[in-house]
C-alpha atoms as a PDB file:
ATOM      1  CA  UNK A   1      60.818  39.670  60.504  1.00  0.00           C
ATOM      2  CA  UNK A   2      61.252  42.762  58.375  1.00  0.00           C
ATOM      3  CA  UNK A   3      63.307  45.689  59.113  1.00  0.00           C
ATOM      4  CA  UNK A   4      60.575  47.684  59.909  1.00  0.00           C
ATOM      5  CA  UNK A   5      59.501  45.349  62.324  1.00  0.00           C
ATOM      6  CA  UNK A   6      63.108  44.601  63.619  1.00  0.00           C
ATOM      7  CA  UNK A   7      63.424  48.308  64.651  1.00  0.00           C
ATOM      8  CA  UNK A   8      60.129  48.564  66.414  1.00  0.00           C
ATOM      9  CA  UNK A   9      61.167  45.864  68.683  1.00  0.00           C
ATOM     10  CA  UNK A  10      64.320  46.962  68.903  1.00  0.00           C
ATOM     11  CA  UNK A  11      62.370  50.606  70.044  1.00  0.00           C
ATOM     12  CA  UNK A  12      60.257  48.560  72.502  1.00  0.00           C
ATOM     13  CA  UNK A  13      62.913  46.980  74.346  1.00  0.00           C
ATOM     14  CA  UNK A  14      65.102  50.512  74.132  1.00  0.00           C
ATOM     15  CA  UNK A  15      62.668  51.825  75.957  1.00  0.00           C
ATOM     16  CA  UNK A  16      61.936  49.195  78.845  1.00  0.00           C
ATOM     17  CA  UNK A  17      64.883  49.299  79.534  1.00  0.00           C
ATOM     18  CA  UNK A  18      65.853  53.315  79.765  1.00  0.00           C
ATOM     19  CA  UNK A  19      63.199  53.686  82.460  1.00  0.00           C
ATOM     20  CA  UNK A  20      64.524  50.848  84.491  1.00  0.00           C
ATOM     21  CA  UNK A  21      68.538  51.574  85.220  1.00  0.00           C
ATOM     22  CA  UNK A  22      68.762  47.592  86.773  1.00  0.00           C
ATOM     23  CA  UNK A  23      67.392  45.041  85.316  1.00  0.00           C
ATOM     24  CA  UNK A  24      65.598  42.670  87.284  1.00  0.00           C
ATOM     25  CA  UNK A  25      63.438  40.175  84.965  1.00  0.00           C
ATOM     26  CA  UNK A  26      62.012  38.704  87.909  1.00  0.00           C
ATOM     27  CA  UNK A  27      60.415  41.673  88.516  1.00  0.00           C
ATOM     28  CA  UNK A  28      59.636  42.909  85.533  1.00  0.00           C
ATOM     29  CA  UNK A  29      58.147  39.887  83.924  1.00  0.00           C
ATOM     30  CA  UNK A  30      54.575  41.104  83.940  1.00  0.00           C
ATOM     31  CA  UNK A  31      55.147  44.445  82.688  1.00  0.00           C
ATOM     32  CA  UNK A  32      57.325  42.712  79.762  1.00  0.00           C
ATOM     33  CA  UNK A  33      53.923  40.539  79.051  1.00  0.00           C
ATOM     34  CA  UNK A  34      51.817  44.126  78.285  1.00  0.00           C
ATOM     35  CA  UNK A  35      54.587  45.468  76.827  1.00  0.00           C
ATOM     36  CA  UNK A  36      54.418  42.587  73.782  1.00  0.00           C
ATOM     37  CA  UNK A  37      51.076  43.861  73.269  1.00  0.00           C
ATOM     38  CA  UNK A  38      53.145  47.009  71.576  1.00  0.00           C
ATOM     39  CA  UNK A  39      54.935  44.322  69.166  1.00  0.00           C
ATOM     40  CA  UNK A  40      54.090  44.596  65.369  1.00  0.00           C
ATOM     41  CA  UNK A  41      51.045  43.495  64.768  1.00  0.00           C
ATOM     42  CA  UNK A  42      52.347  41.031  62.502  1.00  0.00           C
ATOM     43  CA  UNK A  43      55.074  39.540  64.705  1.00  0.00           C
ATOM     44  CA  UNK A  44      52.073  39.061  66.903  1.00  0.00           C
ATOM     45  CA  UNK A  45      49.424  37.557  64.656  1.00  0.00           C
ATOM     46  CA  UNK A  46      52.355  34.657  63.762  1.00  0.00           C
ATOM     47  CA  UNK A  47      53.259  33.851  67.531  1.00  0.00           C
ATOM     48  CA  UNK A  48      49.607  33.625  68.549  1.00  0.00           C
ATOM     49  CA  UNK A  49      48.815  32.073  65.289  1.00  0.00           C
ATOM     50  CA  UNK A  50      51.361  29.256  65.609  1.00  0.00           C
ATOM     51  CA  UNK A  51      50.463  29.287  69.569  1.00  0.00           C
ATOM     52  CA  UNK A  52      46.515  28.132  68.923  1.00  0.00           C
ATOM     53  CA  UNK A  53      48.116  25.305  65.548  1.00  0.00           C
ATOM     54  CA  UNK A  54      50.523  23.753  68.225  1.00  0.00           C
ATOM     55  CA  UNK A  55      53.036  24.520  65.936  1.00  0.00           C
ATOM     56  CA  UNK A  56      56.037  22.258  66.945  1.00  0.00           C
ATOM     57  CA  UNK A  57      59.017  24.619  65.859  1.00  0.00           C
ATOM     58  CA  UNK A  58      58.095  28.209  65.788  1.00  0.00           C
ATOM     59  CA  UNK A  59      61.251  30.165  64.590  1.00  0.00           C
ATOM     60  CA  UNK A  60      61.271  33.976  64.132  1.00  0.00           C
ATOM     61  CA  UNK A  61      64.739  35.395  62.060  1.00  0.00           C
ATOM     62  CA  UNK A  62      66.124  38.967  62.176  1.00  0.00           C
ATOM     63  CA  UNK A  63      65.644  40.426  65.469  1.00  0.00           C
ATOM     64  CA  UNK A  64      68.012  42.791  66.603  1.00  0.00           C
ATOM     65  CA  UNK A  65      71.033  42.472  68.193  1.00  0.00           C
ATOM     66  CA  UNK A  66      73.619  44.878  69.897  1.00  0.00           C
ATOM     67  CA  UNK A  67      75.779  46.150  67.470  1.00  0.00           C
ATOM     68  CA  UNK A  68      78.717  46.218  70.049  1.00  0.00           C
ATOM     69  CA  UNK A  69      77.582  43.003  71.303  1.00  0.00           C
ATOM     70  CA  UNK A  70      79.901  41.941  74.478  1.00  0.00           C
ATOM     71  CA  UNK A  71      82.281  38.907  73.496  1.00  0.00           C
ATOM     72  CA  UNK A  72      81.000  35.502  74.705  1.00  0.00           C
ATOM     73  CA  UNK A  73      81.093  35.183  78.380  1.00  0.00           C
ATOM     74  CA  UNK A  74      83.400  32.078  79.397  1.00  0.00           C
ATOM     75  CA  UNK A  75      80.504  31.145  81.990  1.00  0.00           C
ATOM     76  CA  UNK A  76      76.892  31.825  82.860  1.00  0.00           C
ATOM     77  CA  UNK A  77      78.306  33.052  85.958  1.00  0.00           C
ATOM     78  CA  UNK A  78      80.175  35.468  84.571  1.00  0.00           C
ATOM     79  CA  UNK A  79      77.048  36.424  81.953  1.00  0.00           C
ATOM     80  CA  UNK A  80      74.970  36.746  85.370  1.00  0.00           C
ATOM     81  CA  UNK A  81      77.700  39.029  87.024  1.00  0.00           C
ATOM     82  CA  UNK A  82      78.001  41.702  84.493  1.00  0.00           C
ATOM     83  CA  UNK A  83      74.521  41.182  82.893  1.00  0.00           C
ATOM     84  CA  UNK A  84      76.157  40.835  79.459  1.00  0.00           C
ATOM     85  CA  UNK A  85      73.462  41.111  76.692  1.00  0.00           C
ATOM     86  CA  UNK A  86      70.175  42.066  78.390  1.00  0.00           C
ATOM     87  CA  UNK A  87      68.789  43.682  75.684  1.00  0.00           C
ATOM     88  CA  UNK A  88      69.060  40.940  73.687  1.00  0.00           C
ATOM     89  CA  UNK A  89      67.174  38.763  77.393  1.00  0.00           C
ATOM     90  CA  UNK A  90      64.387  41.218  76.980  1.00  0.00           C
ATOM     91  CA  UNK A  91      64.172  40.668  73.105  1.00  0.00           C
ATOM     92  CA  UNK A  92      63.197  36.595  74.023  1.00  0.00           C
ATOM     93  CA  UNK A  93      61.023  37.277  76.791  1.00  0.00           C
ATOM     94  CA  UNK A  94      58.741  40.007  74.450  1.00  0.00           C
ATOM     95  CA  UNK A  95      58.543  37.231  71.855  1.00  0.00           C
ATOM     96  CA  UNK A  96      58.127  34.568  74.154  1.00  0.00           C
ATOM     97  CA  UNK A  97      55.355  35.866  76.290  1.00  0.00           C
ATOM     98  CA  UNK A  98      53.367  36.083  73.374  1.00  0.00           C
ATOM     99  CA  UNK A  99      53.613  32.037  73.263  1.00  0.00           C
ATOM    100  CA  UNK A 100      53.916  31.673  76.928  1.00  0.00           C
ATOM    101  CA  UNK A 101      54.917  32.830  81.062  1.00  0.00           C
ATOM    102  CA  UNK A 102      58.833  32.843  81.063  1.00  0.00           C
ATOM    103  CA  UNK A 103      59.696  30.625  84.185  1.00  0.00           C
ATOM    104  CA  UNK A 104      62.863  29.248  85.925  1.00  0.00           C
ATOM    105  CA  UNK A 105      64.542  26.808  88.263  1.00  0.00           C
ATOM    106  CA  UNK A 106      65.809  27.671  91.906  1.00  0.00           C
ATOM    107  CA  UNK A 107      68.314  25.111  91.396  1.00  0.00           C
ATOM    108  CA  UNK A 108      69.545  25.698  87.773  1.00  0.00           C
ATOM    109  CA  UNK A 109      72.088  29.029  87.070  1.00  0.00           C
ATOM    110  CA  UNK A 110      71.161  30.759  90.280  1.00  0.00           C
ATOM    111  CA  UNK A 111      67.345  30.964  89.572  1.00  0.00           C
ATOM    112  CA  UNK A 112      67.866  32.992  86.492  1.00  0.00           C
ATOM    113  CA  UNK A 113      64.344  33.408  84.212  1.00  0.00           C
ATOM    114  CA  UNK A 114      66.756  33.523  80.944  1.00  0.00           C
ATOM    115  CA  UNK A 115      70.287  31.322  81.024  1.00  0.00           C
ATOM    116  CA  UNK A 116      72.946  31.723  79.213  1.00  0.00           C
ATOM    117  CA  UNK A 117      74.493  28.886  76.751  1.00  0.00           C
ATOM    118  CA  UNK A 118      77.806  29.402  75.820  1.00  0.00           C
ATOM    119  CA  UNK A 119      80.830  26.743  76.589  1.00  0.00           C
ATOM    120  CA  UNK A 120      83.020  26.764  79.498  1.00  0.00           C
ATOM    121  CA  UNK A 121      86.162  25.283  80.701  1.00  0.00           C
ATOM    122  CA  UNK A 122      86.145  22.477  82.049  1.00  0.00           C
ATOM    123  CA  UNK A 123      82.454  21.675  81.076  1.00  0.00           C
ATOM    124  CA  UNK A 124      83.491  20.317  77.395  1.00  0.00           C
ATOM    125  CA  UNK A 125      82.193  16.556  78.250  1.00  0.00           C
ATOM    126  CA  UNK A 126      79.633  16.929  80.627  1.00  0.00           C
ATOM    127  CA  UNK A 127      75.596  16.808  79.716  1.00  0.00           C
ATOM    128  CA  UNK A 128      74.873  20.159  80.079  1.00  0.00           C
ATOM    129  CA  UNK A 129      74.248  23.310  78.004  1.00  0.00           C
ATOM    130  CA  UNK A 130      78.057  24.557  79.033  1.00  0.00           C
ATOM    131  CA  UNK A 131      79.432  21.299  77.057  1.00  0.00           C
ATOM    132  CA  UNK A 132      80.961  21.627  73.407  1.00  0.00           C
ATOM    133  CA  UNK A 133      82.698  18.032  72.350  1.00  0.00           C
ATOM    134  CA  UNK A 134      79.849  16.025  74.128  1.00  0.00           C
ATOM    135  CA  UNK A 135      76.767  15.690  71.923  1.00  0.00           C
ATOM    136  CA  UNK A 136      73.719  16.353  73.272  1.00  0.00           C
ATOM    137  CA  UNK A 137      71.230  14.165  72.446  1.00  0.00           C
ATOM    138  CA  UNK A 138      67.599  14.505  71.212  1.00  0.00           C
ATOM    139  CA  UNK A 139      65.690  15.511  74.830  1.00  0.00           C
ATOM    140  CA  UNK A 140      62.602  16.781  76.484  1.00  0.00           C
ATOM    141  CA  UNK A 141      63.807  20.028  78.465  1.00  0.00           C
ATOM    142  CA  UNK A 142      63.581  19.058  82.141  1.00  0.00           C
ATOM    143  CA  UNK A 143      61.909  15.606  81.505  1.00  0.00           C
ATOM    144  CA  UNK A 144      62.093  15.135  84.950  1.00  0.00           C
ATOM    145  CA  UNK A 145      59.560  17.363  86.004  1.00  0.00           C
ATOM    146  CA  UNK A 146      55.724  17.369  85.492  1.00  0.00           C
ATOM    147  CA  UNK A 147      55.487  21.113  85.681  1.00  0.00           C
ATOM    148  CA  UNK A 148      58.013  21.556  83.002  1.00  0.00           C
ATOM    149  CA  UNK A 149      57.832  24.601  80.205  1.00  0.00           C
ATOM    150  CA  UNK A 150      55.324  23.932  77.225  1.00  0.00           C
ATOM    151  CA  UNK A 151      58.249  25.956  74.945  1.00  0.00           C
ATOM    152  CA  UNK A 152      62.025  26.035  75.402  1.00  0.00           C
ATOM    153  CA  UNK A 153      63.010  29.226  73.594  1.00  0.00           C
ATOM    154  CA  UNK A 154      66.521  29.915  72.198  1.00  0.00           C
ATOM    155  CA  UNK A 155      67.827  33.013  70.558  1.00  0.00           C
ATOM    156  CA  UNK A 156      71.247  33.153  69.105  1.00  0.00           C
ATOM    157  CA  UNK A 157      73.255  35.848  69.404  1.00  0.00           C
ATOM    158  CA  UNK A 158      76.717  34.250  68.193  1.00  0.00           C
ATOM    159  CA  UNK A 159      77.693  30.986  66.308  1.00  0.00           C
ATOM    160  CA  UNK A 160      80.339  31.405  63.873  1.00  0.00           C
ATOM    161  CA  UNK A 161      80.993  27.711  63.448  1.00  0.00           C
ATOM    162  CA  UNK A 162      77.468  27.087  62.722  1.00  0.00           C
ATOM    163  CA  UNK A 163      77.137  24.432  65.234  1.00  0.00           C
ATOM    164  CA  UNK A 164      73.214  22.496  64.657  1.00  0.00           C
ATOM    165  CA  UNK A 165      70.425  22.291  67.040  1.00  0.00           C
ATOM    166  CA  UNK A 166      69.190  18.730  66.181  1.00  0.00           C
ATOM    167  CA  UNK A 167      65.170  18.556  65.975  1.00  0.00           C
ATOM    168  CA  UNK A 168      62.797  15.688  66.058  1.00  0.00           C
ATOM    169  CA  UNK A 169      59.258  15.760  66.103  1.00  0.00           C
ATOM    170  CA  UNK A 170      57.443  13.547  67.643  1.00  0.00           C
ATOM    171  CA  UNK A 171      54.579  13.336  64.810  1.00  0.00           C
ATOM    172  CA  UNK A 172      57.409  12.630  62.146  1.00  0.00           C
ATOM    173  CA  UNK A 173      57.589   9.173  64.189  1.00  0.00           C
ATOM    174  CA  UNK A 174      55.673   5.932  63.155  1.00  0.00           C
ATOM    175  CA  UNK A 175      56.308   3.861  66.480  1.00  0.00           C
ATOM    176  CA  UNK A 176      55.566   0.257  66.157  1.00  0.00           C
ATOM    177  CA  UNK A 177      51.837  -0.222  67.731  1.00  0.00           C
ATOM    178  CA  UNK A 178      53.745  -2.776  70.348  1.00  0.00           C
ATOM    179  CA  UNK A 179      55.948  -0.371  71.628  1.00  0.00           C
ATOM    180  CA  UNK A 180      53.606   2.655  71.216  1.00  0.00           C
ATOM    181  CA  UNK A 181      51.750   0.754  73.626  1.00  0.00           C
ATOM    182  CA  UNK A 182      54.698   0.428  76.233  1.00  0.00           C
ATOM    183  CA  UNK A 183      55.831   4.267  75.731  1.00  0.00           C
ATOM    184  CA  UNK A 184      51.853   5.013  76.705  1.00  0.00           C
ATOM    185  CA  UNK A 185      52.243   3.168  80.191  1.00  0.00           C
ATOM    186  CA  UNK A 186      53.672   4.803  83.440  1.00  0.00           C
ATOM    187  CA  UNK A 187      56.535   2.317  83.398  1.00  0.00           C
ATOM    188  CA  UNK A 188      59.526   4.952  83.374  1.00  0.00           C
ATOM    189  CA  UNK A 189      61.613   6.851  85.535  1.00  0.00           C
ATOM    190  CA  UNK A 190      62.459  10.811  84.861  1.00  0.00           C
ATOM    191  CA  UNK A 191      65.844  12.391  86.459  1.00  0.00           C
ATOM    192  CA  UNK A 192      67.158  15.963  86.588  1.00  0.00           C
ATOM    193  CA  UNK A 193      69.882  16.591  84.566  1.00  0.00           C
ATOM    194  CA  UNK A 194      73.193  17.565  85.555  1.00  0.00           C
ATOM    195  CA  UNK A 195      72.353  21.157  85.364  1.00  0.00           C
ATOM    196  CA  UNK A 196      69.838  20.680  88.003  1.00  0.00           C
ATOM    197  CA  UNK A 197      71.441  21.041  92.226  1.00  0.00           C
ATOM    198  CA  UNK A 198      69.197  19.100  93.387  1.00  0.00           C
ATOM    199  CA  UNK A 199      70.728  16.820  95.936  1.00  0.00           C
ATOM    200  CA  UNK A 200      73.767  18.831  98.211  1.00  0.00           C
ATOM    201  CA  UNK A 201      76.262  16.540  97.035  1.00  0.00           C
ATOM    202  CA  UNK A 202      75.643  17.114  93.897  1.00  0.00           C
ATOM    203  CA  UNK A 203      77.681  19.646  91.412  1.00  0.00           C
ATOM    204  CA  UNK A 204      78.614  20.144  88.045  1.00  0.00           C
ATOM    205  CA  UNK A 205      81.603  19.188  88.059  1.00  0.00           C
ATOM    206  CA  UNK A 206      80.768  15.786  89.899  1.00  0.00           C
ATOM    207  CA  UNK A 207      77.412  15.228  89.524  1.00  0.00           C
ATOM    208  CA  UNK A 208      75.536  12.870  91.913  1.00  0.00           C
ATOM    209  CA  UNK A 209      74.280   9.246  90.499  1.00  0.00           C
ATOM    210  CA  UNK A 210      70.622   8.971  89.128  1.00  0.00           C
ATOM    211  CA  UNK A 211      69.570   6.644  91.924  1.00  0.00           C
ATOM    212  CA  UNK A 212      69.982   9.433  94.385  1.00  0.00           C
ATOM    213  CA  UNK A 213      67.871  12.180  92.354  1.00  0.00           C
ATOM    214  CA  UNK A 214      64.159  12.924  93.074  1.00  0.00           C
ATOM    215  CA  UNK A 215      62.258  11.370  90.090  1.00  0.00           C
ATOM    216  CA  UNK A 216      58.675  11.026  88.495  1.00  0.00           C
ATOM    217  CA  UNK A 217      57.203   7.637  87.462  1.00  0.00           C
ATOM    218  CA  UNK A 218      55.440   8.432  83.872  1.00  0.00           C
ATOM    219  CA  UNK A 219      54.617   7.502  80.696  1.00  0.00           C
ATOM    220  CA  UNK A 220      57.056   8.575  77.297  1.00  0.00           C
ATOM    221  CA  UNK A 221      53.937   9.376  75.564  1.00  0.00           C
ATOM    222  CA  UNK A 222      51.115  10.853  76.564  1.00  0.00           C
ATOM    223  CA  UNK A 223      47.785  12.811  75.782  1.00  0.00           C
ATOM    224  CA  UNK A 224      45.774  12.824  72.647  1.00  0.00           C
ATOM    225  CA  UNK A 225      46.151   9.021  71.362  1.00  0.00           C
ATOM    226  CA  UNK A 226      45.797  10.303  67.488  1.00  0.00           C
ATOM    227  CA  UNK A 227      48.561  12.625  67.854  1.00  0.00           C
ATOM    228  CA  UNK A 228      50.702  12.000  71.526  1.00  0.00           C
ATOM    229  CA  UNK A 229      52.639  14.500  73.311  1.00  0.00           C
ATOM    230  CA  UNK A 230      55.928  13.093  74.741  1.00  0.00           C
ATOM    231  CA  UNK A 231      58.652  13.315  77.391  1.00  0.00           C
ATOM    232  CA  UNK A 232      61.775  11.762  76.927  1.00  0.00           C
ATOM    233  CA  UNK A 233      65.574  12.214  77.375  1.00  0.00           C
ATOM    234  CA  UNK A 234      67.758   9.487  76.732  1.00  0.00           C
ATOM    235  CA  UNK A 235      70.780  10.091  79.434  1.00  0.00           C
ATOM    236  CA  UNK A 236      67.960  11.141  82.131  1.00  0.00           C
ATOM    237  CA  UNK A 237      65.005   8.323  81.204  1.00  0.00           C
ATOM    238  CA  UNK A 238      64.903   4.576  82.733  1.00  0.00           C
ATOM    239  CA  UNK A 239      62.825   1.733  82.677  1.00  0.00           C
ATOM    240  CA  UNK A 240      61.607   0.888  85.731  1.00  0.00           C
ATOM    241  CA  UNK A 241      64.232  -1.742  87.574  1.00  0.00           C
ATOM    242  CA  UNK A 242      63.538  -4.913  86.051  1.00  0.00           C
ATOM    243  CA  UNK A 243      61.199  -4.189  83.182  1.00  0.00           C
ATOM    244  CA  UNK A 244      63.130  -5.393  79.975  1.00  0.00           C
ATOM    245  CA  UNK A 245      59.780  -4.345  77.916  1.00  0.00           C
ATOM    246  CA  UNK A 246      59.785  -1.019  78.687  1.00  0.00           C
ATOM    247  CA  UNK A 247      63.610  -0.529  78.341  1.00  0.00           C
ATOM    248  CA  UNK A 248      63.544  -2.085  74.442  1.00  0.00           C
ATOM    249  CA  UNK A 249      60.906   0.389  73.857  1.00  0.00           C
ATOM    250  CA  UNK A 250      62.689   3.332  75.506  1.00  0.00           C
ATOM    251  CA  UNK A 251      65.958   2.022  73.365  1.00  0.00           C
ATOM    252  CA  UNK A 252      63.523   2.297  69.784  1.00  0.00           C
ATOM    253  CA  UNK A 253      62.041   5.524  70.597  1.00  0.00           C
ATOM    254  CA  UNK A 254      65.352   6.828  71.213  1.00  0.00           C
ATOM    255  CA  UNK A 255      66.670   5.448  67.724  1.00  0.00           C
ATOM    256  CA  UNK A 256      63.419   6.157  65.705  1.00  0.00           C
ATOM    257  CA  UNK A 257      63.551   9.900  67.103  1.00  0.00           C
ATOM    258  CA  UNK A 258      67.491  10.274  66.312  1.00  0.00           C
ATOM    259  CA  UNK A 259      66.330   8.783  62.223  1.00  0.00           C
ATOM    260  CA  UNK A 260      64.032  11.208  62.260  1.00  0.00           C
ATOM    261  CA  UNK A 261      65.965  14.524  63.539  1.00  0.00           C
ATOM    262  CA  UNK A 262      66.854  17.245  61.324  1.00  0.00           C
ATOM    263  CA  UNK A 263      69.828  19.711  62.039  1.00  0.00           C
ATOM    264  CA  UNK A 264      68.854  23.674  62.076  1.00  0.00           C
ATOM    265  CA  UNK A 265      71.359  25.712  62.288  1.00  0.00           C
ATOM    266  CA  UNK A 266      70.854  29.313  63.852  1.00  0.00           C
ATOM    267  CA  UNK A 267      72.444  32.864  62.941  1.00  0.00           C
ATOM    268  CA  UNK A 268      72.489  35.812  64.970  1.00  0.00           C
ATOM    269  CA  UNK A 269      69.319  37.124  65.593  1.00  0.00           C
ATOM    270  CA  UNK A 270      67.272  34.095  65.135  1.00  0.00           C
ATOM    271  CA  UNK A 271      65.233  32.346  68.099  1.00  0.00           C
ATOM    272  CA  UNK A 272      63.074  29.175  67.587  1.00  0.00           C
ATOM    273  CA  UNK A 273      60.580  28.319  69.495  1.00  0.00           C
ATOM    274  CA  UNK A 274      60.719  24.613  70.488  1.00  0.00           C
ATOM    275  CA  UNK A 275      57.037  23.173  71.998  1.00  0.00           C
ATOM    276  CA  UNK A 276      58.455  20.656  74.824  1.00  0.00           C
ATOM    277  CA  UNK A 277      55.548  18.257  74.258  1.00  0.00           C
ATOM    278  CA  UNK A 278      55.641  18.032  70.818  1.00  0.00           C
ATOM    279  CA  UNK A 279      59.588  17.796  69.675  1.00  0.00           C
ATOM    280  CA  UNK A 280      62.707  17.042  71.318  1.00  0.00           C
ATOM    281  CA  UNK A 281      66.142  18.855  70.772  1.00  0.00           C
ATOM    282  CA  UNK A 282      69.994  18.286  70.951  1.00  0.00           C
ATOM    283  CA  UNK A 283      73.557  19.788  69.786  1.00  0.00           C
ATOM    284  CA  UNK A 284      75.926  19.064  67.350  1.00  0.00           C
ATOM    285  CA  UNK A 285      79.493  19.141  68.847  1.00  0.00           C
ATOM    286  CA  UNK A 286      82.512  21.739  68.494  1.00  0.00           C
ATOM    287  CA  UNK A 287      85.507  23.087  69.478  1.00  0.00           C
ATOM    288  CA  UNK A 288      85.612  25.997  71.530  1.00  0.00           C
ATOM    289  CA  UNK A 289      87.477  28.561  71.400  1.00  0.00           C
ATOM    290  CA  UNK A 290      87.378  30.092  74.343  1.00  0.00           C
ATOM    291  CA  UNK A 291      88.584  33.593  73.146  1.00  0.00           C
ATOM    292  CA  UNK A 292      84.954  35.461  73.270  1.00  0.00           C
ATOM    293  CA  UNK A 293      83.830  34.313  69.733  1.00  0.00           C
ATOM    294  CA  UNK A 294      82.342  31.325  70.424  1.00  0.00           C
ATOM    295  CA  UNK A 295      78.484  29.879  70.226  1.00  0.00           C
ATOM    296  CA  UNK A 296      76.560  31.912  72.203  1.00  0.00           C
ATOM    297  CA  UNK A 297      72.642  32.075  72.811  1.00  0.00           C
ATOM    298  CA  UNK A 298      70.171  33.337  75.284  1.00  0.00           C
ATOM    299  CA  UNK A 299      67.100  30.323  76.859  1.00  0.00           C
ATOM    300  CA  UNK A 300      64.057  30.984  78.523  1.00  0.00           C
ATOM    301  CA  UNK A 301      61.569  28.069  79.004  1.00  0.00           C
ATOM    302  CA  UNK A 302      57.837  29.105  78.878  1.00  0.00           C
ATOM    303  CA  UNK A 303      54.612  27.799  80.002  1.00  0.00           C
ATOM    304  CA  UNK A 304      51.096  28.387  78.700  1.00  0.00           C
ATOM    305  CA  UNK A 305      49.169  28.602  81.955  1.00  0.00           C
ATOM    306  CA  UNK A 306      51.623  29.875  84.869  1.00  0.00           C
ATOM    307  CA  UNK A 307      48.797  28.858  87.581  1.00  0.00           C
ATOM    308  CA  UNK A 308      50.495  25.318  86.847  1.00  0.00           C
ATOM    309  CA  UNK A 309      53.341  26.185  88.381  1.00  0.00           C
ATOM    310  CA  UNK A 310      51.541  28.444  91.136  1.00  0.00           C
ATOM    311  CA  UNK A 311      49.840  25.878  92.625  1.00  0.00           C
ATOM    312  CA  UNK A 312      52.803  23.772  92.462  1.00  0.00           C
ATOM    313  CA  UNK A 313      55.102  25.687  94.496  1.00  0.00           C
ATOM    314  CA  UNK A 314      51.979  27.502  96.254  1.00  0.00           C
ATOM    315  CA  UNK A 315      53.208  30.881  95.789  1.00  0.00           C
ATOM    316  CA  UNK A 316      52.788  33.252  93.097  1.00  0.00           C
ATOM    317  CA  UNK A 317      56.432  32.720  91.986  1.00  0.00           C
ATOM    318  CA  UNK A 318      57.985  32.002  88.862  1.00  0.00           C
ATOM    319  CA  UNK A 319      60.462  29.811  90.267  1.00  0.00           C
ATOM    320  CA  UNK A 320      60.263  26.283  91.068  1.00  0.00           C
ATOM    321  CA  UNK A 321      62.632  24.081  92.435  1.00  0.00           C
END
């Protein structure tokens, strides 16, 4: 994105957001979807461009940041409280809606449309976006759920150590015909991940076992046979008890897709747009700081047709869960 360009968004979002004193994205999220429509025209052309080519990463560079950007919030909760960097939340859902309807979890950071990744204490192993030293491995975002986003969109506002999102598509992948067979077969089992309340004993902190999670029985890959779509996360995908077939061919996707990831590593200002069917992501590790400098970016997930997830929760809401 040019300069040009980076100051006409910046003037669109400027704008929103001095004729509406509390921001409520919720709320707002239709109006956000017309306002895109006053996005340069050439920001526009790419994201609808790349939309209608099934593009699997989309990324867009140089959008504009705060100048006095807030120091990293030690917790979403504390992002949520004082509603640090909004500008920057209505900066990814512009872009985004160009590619997609922002929509969010009831049971994942209080509901929020946009979260907030950044590391907390306490969270440094655990399988979540608030983790640092734990890896997290190539994954579909919410696997376990059949109404899950078509993009996961990330825009970094902060990473000085220049910690990697990890990328794999899913075309880049020559699966042996014997176990592309097995991945196309409803023979696995899809959990929430830790993030996820979705049981009341669960928490972060201690999350609940797999076994007591509500799951979907599916297939890894799916759709067109010439070129699949796919749904997988290694920590949150299982064979179905018993079936030793299925769990060798979850094992060699999961090693195929982890030869085949490449490491991207995002600045502030950049977002890339990651289709959910077509590629799988991860983290590298790090070491936090914890002294308001560390990795910090803003997620949305975003689905093409938000009637999906209407008649799903059989209300006109954006939340499902």
């Amino acid at each position: 994105m040019s300069d040009d360009e980076k100051d006409q968004v910046a003037a669109v979002a400027d704008e929103f957001l001095a004729a509406r004193p509390v921001w409520a994205p919720l709320e707002y999220a239709d109006r956000i979807r017309t306002e895109a429509e006053r996005l340069p025209v050439g920001v526009r052309r790419f994201l609808v461009s790349s939309r209608a080519a099934e593009d699997a990463v989309i990324a867009l560079g140089n959008l504009p940041l705060d100048e006095d950007l807030v120091p990293t919030p030690p917790s979403w909760q504390v992002a949520e409280k004082e509603e640090s960097a909004i500008r920057e939340e209505l900066v990814l859902m512009l872009t985004g809606s160009l590619l997609g309807e922002p929509f969010g979890w009831v049971n994942q950071q209080n509901g929020r449309l946009v979260h907030d990744v950044c590391p907390s204490r306490g969270q440094e192993n655990s399988l979540t976006s608030a983790s640092s030293r734990q890896q997290l491995t190539l994954h579909t975002e919410d696997v376990f759920h059949s109404c899950r986003g078509d993009y996961v969109a990330l825009m970094c506002l902060r990473n000085p150590d220049a910690v990697g999102t990890t990328v794999a598509l899913v075309e880049s992948v020559d699966f042996p015909e014997p176990v592309r067979r097995v991945l196309h077969q409803d023979r696995f089992r899809f959990f929430p991940d830790d993030s996820h309340h979705v049981v009341p004993q669960h928490t972060t902190e201690n999350p609940s076992a797999l076994e007591d999670r509500p799951h979907e029985v599916a297939s890894v890959l799916f759709g067109p046979e010439e070129s699949p779509y796919l749904r997988i996360d290694a920590d949150f995908t299982e064979a179905m008890p018993g079936d030793t077939e299925a769990e060798a061919a979850l094992e060699t996707a999961a090693e195929l897709l982890a030869a085949a990831a490449e490491r991207v590593v995002l600045s502030p200002g950049d977002a890339v747009f990651v289709d959910n069917h077509r590629a799988v992501h991860g983290r590298d590790t790090f070491t936090p700081r914890y002294d308001g400098t560390d990795r910090w970016l803003k997620r949305t997930s975003l689905v093409r047709d938000l009637r999906r997830t209407y008649v799903r929760t059989k209300s006109r809401s954006r939340l499902l869960g």
